[in-house]
PDB file of N, CA and C in Angstrom:
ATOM      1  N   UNK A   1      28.585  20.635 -18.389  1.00  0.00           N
ATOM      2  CA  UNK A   1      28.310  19.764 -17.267  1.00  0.00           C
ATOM      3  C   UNK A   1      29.206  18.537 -17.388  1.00  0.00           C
ATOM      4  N   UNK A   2      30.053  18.249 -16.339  1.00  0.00           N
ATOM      5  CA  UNK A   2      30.367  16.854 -16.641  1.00  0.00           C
ATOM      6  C   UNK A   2      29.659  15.809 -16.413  1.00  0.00           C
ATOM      7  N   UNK A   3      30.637  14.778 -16.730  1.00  0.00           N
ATOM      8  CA  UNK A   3      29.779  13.412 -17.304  1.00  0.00           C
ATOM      9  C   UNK A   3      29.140  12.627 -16.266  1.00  0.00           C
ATOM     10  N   UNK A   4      30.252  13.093 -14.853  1.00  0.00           N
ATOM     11  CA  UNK A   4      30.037  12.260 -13.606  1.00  0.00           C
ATOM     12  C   UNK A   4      28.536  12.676 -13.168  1.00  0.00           C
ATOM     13  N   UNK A   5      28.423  14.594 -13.033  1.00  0.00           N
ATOM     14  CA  UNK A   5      27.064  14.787 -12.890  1.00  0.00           C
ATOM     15  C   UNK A   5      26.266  14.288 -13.573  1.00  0.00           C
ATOM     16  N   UNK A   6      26.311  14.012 -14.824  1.00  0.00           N
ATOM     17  CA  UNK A   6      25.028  13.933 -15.830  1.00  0.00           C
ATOM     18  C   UNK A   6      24.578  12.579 -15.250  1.00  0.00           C
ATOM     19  N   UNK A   7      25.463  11.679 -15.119  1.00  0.00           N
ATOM     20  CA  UNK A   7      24.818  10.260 -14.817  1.00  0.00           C
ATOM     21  C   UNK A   7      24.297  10.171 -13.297  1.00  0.00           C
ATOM     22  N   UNK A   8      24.539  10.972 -12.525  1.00  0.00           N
ATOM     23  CA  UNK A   8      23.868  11.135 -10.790  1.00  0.00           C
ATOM     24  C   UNK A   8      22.633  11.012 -11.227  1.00  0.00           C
ATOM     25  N   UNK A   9      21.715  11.192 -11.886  1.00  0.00           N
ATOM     26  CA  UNK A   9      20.520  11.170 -12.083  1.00  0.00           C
ATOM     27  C   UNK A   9      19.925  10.095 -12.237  1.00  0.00           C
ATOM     28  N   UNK A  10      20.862   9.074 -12.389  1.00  0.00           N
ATOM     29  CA  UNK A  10      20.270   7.769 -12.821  1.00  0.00           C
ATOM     30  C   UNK A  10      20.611   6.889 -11.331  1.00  0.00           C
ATOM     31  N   UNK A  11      21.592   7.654 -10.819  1.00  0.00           N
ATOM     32  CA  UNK A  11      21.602   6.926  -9.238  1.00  0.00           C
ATOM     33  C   UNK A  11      20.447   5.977  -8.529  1.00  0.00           C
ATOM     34  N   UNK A  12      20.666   5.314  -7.658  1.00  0.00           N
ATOM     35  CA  UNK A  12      19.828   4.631  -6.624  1.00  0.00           C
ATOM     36  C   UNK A  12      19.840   5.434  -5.529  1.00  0.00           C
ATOM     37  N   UNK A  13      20.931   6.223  -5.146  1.00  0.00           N
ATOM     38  CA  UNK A  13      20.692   7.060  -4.055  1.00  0.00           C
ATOM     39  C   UNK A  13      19.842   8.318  -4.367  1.00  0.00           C
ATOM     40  N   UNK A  14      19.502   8.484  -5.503  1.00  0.00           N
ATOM     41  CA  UNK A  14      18.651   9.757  -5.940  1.00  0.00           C
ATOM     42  C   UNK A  14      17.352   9.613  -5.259  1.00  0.00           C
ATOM     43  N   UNK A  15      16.748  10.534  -4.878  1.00  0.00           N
ATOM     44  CA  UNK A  15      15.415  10.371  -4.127  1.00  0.00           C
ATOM     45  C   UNK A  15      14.712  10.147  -5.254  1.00  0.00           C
ATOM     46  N   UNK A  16      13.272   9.320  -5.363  1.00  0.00           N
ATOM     47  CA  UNK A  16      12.994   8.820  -6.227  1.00  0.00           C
ATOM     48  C   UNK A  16      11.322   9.348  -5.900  1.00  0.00           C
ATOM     49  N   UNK A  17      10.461   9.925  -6.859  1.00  0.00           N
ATOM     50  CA  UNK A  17       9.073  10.626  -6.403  1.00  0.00           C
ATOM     51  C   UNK A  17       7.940   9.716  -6.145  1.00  0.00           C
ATOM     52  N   UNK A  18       8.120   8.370  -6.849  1.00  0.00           N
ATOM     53  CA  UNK A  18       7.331   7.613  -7.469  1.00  0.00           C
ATOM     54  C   UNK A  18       6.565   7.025  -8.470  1.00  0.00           C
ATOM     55  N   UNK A  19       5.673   6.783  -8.284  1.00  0.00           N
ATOM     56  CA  UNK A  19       4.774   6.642  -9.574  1.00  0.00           C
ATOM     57  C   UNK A  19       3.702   7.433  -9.742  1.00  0.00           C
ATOM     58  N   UNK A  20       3.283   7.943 -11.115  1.00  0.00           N
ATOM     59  CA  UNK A  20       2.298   8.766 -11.446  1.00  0.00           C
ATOM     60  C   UNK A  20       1.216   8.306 -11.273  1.00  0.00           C
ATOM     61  N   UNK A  21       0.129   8.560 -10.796  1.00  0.00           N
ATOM     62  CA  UNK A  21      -1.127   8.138 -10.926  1.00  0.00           C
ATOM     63  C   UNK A  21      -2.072   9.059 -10.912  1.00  0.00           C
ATOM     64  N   UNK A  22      -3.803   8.515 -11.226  1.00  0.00           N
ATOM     65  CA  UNK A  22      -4.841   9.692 -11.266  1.00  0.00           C
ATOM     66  C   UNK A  22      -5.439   9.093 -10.339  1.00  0.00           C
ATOM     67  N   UNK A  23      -5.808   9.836  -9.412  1.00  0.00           N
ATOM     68  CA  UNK A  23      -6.897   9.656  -8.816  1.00  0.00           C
ATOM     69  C   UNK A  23      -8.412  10.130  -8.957  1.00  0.00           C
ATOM     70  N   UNK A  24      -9.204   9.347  -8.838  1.00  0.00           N
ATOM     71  CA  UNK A  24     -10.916   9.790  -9.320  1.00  0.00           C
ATOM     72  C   UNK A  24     -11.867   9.874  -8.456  1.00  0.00           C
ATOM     73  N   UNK A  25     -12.564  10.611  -7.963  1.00  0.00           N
ATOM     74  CA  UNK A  25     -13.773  10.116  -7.430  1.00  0.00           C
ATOM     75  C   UNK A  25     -14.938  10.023  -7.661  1.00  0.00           C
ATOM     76  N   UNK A  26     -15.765   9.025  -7.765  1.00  0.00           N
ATOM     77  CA  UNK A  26     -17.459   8.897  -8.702  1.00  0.00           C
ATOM     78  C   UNK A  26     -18.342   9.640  -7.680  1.00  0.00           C
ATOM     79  N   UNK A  27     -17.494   9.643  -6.406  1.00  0.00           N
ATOM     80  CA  UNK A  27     -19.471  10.975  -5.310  1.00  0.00           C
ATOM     81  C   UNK A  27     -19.193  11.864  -5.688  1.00  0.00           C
ATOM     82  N   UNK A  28     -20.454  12.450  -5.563  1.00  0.00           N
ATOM     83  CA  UNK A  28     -20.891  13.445  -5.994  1.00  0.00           C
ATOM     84  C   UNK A  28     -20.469  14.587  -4.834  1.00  0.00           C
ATOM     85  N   UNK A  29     -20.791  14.283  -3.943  1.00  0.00           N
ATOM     86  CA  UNK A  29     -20.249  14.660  -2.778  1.00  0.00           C
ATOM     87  C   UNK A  29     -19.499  14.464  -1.802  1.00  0.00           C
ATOM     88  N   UNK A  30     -18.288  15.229  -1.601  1.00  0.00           N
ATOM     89  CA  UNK A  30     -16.882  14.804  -1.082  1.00  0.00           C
ATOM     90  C   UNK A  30     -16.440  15.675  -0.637  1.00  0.00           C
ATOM     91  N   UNK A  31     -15.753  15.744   0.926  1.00  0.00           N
ATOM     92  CA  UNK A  31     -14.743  16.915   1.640  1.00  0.00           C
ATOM     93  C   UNK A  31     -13.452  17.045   0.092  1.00  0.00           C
ATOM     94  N   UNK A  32     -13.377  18.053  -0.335  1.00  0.00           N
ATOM     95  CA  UNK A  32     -12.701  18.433  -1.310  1.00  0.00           C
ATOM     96  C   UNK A  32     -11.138  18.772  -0.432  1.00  0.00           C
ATOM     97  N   UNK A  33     -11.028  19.737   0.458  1.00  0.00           N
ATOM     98  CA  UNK A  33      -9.956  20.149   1.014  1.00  0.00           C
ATOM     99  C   UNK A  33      -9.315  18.544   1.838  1.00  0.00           C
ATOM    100  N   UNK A  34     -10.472  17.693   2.453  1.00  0.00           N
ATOM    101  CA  UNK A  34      -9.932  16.741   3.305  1.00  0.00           C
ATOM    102  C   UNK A  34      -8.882  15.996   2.539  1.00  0.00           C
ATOM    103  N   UNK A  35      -9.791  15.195   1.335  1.00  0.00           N
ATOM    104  CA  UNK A  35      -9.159  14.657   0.292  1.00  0.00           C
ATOM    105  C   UNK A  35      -7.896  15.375  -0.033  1.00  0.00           C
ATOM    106  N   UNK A  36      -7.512  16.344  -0.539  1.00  0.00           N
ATOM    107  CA  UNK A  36      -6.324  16.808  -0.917  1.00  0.00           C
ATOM    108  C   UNK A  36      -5.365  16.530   0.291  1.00  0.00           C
ATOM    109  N   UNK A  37      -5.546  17.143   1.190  1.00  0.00           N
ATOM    110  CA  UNK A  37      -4.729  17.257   2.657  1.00  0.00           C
ATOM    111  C   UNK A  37      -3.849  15.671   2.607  1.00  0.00           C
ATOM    112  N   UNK A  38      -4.850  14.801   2.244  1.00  0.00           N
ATOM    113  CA  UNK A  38      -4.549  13.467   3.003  1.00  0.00           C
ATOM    114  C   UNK A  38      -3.919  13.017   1.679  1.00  0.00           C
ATOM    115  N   UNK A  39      -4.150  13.159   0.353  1.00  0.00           N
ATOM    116  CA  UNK A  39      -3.292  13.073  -1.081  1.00  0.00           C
ATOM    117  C   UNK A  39      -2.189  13.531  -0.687  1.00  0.00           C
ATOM    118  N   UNK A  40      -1.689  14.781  -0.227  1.00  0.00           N
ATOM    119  CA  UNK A  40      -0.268  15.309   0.071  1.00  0.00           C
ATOM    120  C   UNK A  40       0.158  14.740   1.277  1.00  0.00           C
ATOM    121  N   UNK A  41      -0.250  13.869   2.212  1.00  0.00           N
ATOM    122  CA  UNK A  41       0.429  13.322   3.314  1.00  0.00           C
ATOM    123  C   UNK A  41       1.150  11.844   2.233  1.00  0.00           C
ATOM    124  N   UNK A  42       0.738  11.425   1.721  1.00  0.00           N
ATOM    125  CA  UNK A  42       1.318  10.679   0.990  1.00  0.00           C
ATOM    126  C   UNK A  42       1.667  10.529  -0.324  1.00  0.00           C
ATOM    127  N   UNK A  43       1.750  11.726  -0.806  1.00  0.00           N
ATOM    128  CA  UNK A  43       2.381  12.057  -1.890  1.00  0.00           C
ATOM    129  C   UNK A  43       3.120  13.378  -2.300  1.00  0.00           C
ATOM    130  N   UNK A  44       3.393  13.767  -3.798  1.00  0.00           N
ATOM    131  CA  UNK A  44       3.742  14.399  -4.259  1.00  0.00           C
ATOM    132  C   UNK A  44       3.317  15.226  -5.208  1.00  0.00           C
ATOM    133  N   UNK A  45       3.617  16.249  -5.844  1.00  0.00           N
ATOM    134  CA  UNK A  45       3.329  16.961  -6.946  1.00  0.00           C
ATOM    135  C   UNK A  45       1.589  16.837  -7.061  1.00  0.00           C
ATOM    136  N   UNK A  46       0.971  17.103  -6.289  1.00  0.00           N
ATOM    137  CA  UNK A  46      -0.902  17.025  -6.499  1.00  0.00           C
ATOM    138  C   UNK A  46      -0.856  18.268  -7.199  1.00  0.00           C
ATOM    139  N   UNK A  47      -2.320  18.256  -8.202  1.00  0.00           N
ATOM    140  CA  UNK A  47      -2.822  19.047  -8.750  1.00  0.00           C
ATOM    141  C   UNK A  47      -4.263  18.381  -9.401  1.00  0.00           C
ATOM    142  N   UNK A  48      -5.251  19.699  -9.283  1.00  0.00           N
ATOM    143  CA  UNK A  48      -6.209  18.932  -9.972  1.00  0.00           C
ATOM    144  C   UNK A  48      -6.206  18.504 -10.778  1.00  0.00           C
ATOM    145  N   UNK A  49      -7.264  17.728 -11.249  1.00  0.00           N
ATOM    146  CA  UNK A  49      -7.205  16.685 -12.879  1.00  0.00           C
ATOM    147  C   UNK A  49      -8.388  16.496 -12.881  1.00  0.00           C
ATOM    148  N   UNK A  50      -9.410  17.367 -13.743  1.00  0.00           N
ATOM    149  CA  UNK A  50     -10.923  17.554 -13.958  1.00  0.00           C
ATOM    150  C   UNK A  50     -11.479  17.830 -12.251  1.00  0.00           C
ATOM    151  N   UNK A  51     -12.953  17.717 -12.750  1.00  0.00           N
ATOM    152  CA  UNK A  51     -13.843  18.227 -11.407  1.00  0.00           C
ATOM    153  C   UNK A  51     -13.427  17.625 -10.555  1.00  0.00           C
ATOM    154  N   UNK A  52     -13.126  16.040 -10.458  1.00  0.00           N
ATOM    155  CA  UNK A  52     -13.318  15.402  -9.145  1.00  0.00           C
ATOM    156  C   UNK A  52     -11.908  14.273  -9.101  1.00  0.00           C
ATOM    157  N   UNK A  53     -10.886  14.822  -9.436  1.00  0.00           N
ATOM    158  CA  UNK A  53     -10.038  13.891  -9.896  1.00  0.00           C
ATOM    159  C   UNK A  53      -8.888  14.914  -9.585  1.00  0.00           C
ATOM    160  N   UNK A  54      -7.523  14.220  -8.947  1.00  0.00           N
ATOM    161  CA  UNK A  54      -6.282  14.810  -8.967  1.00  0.00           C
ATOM    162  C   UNK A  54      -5.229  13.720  -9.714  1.00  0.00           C
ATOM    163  N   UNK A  55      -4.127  14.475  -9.758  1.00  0.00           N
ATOM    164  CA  UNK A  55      -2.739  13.564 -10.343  1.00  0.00           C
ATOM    165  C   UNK A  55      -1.644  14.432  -9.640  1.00  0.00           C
ATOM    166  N   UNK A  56      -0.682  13.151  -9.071  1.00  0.00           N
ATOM    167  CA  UNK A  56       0.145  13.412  -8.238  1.00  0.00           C
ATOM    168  C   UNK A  56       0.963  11.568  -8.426  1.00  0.00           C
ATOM    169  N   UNK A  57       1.960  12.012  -7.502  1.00  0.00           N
ATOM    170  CA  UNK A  57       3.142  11.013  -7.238  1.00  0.00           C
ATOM    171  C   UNK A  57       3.037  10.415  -5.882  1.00  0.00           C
ATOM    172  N   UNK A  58       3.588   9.049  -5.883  1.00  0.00           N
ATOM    173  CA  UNK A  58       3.114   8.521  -4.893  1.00  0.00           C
ATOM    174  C   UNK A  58       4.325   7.434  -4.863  1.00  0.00           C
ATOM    175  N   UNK A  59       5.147   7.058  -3.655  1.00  0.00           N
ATOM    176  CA  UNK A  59       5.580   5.855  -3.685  1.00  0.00           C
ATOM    177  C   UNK A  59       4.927   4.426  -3.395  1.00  0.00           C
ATOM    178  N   UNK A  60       3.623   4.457  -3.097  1.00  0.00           N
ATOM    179  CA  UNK A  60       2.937   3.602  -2.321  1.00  0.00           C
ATOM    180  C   UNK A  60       2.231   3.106  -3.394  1.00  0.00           C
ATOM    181  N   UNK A  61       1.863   2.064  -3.128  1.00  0.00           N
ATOM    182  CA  UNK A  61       0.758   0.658  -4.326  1.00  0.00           C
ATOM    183  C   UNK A  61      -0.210   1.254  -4.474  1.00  0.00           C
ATOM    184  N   UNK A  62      -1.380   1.121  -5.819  1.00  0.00           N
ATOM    185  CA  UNK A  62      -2.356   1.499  -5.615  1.00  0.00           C
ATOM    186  C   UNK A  62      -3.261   1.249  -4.277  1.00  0.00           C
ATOM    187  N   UNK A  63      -3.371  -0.179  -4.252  1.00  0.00           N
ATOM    188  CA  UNK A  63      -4.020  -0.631  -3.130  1.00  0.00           C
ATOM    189  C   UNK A  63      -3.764   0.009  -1.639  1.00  0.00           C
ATOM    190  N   UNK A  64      -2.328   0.481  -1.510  1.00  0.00           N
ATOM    191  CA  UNK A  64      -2.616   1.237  -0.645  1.00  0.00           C
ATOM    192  C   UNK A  64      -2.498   2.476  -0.243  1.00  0.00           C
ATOM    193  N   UNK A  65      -2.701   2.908  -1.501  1.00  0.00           N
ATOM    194  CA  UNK A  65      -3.077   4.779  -1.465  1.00  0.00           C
ATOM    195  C   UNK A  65      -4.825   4.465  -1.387  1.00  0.00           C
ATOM    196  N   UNK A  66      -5.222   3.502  -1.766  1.00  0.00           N
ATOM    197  CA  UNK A  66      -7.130   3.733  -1.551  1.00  0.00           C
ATOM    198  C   UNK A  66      -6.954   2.752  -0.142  1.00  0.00           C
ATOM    199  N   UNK A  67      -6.563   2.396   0.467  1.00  0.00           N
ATOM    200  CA  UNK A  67      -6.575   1.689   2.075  1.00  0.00           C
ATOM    201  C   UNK A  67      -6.305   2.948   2.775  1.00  0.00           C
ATOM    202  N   UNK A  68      -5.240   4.058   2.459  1.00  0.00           N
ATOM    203  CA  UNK A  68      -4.936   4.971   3.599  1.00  0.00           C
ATOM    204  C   UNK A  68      -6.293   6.240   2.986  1.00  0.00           C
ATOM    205  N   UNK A  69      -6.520   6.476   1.425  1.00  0.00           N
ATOM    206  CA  UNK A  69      -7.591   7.085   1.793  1.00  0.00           C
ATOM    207  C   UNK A  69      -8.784   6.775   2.466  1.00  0.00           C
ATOM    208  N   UNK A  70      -9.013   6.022   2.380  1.00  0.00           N
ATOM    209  CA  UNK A  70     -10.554   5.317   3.462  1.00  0.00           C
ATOM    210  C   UNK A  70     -10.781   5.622   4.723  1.00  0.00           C
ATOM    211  N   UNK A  71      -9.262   5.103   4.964  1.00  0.00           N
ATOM    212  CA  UNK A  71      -9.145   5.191   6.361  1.00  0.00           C
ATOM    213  C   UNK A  71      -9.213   6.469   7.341  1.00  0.00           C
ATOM    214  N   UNK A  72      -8.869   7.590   6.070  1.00  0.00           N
ATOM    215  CA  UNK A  72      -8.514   9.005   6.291  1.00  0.00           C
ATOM    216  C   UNK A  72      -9.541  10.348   6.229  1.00  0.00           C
ATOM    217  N   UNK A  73     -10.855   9.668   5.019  1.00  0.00           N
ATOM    218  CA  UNK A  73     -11.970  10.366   4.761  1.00  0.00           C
ATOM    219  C   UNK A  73     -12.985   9.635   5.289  1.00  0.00           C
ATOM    220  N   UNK A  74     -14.214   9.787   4.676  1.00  0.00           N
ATOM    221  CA  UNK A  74     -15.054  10.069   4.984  1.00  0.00           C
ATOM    222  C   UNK A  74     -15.652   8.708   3.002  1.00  0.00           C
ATOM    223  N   UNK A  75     -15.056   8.345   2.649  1.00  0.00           N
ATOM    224  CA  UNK A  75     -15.188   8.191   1.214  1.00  0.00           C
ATOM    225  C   UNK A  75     -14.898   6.594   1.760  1.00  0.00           C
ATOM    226  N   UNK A  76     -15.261   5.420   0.417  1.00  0.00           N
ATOM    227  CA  UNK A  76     -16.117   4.459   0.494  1.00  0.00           C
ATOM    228  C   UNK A  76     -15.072   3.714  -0.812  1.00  0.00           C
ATOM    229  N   UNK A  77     -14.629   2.590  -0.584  1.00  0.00           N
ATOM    230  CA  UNK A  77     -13.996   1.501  -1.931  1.00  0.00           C
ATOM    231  C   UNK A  77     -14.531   1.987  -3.508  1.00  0.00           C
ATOM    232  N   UNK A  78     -16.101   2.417  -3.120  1.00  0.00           N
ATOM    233  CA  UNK A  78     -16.598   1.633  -4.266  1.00  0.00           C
ATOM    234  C   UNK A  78     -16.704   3.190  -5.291  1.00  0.00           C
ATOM    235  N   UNK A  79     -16.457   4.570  -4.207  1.00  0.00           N
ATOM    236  CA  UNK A  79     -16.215   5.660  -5.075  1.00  0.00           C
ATOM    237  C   UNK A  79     -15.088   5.915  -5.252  1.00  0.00           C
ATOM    238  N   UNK A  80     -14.134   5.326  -5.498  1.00  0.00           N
ATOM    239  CA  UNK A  80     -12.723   5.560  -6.061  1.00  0.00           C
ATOM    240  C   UNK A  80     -12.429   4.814  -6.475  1.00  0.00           C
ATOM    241  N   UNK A  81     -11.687   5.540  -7.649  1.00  0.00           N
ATOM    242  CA  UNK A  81     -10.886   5.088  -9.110  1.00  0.00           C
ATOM    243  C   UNK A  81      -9.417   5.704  -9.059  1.00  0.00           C
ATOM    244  N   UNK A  82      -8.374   4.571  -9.100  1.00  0.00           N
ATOM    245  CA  UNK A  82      -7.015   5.268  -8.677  1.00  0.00           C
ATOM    246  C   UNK A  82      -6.223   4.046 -10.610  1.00  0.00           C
ATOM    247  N   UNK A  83      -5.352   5.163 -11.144  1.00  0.00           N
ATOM    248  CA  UNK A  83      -4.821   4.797 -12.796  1.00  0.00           C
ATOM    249  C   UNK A  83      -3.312   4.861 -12.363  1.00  0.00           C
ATOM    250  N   UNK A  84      -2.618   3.857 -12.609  1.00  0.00           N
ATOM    251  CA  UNK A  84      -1.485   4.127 -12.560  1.00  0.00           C
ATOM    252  C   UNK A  84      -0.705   4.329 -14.150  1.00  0.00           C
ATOM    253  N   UNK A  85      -0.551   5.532 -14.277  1.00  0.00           N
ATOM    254  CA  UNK A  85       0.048   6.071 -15.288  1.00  0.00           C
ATOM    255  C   UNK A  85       0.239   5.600 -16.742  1.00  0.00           C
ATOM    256  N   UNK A  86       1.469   4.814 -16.578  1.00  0.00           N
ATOM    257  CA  UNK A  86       1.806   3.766 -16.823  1.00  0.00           C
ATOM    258  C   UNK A  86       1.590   3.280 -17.932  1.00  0.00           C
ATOM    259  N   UNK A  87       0.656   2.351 -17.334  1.00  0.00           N
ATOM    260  CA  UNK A  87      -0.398   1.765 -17.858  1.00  0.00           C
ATOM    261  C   UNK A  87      -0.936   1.932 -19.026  1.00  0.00           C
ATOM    262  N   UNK A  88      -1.248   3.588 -19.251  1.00  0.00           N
ATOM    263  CA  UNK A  88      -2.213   4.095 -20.068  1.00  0.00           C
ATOM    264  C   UNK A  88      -0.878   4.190 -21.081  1.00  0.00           C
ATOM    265  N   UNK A  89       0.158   4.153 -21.088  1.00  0.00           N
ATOM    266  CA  UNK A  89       1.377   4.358 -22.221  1.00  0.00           C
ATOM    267  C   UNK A  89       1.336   3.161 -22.680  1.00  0.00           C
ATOM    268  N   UNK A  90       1.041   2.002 -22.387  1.00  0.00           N
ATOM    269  CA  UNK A  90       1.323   0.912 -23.276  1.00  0.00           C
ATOM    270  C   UNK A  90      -0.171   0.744 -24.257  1.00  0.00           C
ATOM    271  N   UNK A  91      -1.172   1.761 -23.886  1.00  0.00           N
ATOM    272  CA  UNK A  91      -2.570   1.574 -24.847  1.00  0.00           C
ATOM    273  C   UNK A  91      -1.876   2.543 -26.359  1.00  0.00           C
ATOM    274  N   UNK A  92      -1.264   3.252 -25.947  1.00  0.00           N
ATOM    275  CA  UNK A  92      -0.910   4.134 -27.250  1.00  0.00           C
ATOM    276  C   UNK A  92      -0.033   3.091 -28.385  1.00  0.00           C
ATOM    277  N   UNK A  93       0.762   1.860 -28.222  1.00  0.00           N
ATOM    278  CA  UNK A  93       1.335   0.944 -28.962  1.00  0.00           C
ATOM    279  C   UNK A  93       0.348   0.199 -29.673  1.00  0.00           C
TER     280      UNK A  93
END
């Protein structure tokens, strides 16, 4: 591979996925399919992550990946828990 390719990756013009995060939800009861649907309108790479919880990519702030879910379900501030990745790498130091 040359060298010119190898470094394209580090570009600014590279499409960029975002940031990792988990998303959680504490109800017990929740449109399961809605939730996902509306996770992939604004993101990337979803997959579950335990019973009630996905992880996926997102370019958007926490604050407003839980403003557009609200707005989108049927679900409430106070049952969601959104981790930005991250985060949890600087507890391992």
């Amino acid at each position: 591979m040359a060298i010119k390719k190898y470094f394209e990756i580090f570009s600014p013009k590279r499409e960029k996925l975002g940031l990792d995060y988990i998303f959680n939800v504490k109800a017990k009861q929740f449109d399961r399919a809605d939730l996902e649907k509306t996770l992939k309108e604004i993101g990337v790479y979803l997959r579950a992550y335990g019973e009630t919880g996905y992880r996926f990519n997102s370019k958007l702030a926490p604050e407003k990946i839980i403003d557009y879910v609200i707005d989108h379900t049927n679900l409430k501030r106070d049952e969601i828990d959104i981790i930005n990745t991250i985060a949890m790498h600087s507890l391992r130091i």
